[in-house]
C-alpha atoms as a PDB file:
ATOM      1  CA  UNK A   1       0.000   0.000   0.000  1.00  0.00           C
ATOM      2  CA  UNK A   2       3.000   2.328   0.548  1.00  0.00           C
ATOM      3  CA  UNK A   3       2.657   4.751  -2.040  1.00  0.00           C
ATOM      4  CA  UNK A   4      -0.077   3.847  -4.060  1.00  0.00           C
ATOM      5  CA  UNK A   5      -3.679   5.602  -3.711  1.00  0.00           C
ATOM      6  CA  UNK A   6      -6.736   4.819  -4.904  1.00  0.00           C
ATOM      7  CA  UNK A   7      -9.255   8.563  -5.280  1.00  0.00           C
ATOM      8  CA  UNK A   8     -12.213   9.219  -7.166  1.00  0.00           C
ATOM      9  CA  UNK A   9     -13.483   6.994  -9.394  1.00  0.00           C
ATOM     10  CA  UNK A  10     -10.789   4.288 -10.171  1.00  0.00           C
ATOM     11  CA  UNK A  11      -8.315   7.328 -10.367  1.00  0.00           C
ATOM     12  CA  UNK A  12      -4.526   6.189  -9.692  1.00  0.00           C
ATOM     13  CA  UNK A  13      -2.221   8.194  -8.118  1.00  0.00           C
ATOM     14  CA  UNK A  14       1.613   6.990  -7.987  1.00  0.00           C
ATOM     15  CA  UNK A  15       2.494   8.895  -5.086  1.00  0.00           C
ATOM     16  CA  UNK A  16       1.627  10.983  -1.893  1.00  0.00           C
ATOM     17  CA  UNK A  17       2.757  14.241  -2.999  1.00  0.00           C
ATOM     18  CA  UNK A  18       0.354  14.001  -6.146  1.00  0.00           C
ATOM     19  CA  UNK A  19      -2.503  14.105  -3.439  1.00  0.00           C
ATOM     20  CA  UNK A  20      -4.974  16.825  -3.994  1.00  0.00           C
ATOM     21  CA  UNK A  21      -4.629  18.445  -0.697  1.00  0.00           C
ATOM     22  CA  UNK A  22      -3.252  22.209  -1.389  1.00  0.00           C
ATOM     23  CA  UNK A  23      -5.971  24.245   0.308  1.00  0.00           C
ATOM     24  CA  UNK A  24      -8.148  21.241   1.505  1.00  0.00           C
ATOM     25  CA  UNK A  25      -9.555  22.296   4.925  1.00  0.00           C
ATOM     26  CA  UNK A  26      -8.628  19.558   7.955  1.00  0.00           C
ATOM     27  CA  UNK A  27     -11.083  18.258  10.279  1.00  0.00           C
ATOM     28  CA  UNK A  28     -11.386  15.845  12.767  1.00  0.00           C
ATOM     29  CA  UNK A  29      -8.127  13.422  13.507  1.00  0.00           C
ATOM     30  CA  UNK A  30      -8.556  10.506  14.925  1.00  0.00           C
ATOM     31  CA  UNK A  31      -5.976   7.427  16.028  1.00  0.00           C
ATOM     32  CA  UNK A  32      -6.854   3.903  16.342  1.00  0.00           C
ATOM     33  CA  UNK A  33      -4.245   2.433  18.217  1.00  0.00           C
ATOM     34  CA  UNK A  34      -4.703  -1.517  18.492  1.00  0.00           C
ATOM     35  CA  UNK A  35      -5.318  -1.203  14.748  1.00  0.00           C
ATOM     36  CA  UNK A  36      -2.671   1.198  14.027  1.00  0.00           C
ATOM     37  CA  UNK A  37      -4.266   3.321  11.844  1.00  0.00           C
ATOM     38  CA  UNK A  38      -4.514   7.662  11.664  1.00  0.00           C
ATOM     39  CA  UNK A  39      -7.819   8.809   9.960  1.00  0.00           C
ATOM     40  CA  UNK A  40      -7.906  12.405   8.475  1.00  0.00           C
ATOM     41  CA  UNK A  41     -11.058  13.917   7.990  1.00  0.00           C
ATOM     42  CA  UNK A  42     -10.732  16.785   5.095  1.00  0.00           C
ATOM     43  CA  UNK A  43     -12.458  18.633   2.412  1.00  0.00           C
ATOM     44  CA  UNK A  44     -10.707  17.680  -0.795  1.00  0.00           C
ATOM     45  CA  UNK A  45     -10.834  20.150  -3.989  1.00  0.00           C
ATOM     46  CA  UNK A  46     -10.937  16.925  -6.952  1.00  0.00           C
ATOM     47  CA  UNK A  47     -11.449  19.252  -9.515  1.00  0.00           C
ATOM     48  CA  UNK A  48     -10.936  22.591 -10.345  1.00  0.00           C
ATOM     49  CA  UNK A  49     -13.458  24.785 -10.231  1.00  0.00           C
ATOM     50  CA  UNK A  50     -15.898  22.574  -8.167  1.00  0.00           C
ATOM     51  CA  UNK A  51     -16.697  22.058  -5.066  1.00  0.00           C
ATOM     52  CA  UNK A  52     -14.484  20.420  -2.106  1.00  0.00           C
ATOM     53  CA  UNK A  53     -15.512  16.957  -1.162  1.00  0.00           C
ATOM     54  CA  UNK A  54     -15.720  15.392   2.193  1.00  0.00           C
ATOM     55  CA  UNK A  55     -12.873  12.576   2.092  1.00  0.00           C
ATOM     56  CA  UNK A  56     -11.070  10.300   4.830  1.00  0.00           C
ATOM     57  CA  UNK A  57      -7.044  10.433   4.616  1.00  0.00           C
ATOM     58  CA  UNK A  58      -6.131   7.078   6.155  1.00  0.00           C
ATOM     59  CA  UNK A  59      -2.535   6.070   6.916  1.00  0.00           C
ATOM     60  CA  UNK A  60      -2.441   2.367   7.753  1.00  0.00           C
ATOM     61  CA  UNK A  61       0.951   0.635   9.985  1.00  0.00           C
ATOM     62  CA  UNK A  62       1.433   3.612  11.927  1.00  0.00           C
ATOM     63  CA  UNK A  63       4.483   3.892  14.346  1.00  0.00           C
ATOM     64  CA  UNK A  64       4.895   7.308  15.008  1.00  0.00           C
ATOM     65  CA  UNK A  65       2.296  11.052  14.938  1.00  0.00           C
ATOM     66  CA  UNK A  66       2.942  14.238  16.186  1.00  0.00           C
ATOM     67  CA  UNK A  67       0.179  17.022  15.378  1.00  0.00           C
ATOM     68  CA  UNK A  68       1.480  19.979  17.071  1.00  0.00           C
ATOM     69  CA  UNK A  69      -0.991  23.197  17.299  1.00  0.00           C
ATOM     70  CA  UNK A  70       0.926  26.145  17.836  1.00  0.00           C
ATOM     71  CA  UNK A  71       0.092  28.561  14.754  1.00  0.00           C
ATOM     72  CA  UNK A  72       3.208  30.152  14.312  1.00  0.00           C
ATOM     73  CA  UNK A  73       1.931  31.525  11.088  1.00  0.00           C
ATOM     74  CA  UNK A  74      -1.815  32.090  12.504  1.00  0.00           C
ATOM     75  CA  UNK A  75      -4.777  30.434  12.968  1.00  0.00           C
ATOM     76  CA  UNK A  76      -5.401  28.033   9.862  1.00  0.00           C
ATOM     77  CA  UNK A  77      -7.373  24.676   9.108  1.00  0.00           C
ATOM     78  CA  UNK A  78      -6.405  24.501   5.648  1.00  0.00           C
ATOM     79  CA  UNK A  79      -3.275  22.491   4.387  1.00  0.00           C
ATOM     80  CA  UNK A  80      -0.474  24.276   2.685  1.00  0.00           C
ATOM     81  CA  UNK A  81       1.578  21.602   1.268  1.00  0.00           C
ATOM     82  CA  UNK A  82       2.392  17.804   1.739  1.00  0.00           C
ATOM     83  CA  UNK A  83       5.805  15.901   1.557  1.00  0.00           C
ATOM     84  CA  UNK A  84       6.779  11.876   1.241  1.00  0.00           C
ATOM     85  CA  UNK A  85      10.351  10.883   2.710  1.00  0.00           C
ATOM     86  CA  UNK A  86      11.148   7.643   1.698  1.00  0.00           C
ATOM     87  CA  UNK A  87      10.886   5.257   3.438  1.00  0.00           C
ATOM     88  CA  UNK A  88       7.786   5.704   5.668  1.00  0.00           C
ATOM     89  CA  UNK A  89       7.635   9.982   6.243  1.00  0.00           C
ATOM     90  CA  UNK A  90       4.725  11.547   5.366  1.00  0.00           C
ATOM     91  CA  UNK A  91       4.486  15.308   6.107  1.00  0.00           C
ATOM     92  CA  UNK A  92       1.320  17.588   5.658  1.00  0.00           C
ATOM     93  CA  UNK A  93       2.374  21.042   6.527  1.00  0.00           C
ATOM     94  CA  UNK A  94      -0.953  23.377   7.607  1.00  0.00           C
ATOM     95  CA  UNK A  95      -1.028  26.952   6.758  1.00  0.00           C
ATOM     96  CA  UNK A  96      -0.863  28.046  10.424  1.00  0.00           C
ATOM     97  CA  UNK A  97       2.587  27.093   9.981  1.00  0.00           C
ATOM     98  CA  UNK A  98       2.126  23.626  11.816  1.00  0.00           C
ATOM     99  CA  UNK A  99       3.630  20.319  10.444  1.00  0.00           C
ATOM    100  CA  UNK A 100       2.039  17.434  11.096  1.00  0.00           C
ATOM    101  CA  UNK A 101       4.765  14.380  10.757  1.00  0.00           C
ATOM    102  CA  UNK A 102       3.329  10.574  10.212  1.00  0.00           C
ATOM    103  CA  UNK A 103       5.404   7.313  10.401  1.00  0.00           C
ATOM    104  CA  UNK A 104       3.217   4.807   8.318  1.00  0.00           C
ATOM    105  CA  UNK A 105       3.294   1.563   5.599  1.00  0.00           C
ATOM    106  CA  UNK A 106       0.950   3.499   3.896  1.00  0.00           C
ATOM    107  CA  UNK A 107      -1.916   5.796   2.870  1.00  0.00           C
ATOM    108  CA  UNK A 108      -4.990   5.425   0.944  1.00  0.00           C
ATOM    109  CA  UNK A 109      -7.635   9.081   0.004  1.00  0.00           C
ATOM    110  CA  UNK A 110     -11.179   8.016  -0.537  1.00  0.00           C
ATOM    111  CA  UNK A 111     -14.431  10.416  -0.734  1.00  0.00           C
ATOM    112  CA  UNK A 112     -16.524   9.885   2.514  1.00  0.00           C
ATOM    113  CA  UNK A 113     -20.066   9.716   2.907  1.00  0.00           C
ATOM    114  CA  UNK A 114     -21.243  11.166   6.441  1.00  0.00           C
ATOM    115  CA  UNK A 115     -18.049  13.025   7.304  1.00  0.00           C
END
């Protein structure tokens, strides 16, 4: 699952930093920790020019989260940019200036329905 993502309609993306994210607004975060998984609730622009979506950013095999919430850049909930360090990094920084840093096998971006 590491670095593979299935969006949208059978759409394949190679990679995590070809994610849609860039201005999707963050929501609720929530770990499971027997089952070692990190689910993101966001609003995901698919499309330009439409709508955001409601979507579920789930990391699975996670070892290691820190979501710090200190706004160094001001209050945001939207996401700025997102990064992949090889071999199990993935970054999402927020526009309050706020990184959040997640040690996983992998990721997968799906629309969600009650979110």
């Amino acid at each position: 699952m590491n670095g593979k993502i299935v969006i949208e309609e059978d759409c394949m993306l190679e990679n995590f930093e070809e994610l849609p994210l860039h201005d999707s607004s963050l929501g609720r975060i929530d770990l499971d920790w027997a089952a070692r998984t990190l689910r993101i609730e966001l609003t995901v622009f698919y499309k330009r020019d439409a709508d955001a979506v409601p979507s579920m950013l789930t990391f699975s095999g996670v070892q290691y989260v820190s979501i710090p919430h200190r706004d160094p850049w001001g209050p945001s909930v939207f996401v700025n940019r997102k990064t992949f360090t090889p071999p199990d990094l993935y970054r999402i920084e927020v526009q309050s200036g706020d990184t959040i840093e997640i040690h996983a096998n992998g990721f997968k971006l799906v629309r969600a329905e009650g979110v």
